[in-house]
Protein backbone atom coordinates (compact mmCIF):
# COMPACT_ATOMS: atom_id res chain seq x y z
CA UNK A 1 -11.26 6.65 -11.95
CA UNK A 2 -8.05 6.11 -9.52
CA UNK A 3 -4.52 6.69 -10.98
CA UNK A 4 -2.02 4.35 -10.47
CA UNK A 5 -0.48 6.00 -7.94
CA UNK A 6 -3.90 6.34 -6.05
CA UNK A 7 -4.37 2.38 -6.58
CA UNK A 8 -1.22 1.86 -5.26
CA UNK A 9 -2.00 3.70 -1.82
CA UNK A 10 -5.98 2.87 -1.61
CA UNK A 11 -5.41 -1.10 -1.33
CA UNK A 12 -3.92 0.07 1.55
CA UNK A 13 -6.12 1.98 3.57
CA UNK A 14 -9.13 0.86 2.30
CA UNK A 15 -8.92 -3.06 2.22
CA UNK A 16 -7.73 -5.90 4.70
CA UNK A 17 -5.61 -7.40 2.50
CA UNK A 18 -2.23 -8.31 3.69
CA UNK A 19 1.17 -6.26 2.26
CA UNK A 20 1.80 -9.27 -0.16
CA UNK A 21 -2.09 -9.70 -1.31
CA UNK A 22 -1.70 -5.97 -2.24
CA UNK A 23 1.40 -6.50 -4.09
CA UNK A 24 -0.18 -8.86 -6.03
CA UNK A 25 -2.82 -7.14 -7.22
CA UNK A 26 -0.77 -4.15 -8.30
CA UNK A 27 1.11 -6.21 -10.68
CA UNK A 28 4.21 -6.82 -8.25
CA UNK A 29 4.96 -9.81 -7.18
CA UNK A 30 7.66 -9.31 -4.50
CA UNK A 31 6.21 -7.85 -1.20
CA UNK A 32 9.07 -6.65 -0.01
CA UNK A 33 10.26 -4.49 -3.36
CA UNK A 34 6.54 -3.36 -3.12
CA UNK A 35 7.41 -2.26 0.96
CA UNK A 36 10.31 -0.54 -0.53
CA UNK A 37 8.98 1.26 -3.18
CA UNK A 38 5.57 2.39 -1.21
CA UNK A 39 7.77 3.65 1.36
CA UNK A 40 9.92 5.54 -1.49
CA UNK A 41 7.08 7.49 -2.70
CA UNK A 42 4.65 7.38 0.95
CA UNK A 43 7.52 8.42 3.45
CA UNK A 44 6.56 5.09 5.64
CA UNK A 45 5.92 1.61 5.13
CA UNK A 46 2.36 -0.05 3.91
CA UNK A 47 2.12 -1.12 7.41
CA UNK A 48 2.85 2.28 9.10
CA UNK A 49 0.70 4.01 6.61
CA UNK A 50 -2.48 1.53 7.21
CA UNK A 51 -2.14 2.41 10.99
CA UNK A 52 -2.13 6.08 10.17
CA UNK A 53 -5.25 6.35 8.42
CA UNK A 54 -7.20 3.60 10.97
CA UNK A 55 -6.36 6.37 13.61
CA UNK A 56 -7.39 9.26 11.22
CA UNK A 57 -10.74 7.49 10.39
């Protein structure tokens, strides 16, 4: 089973969803406070990490 955290990053790289879909579905409804706070604890943005792992894949 996937922690929070893990949740939180999967959606990302694993699913087309867009930024705000994401968001959503982690229980926060602002996409931008979601950017913010992915970016807090990833180092880059949801966008910069979902390119990342398309190249590493």
């Amino acid at each position: 089973m996937l922690t929070c955290d893990e949740i939180f990053v999967y959606k990302i790289s694993a699913t087309e969803l867009s930024i705000a879909e994401v968001a959503e579905q982690v229980g926060i409804g602002d996409e931008n406070y979601y950017a913010r706070l992915f970016k807090k604890y990833q180092g880059r943005t949801p966008s910069q990490y979902r390119t990342l792992m398309r190249e590493k894949s």
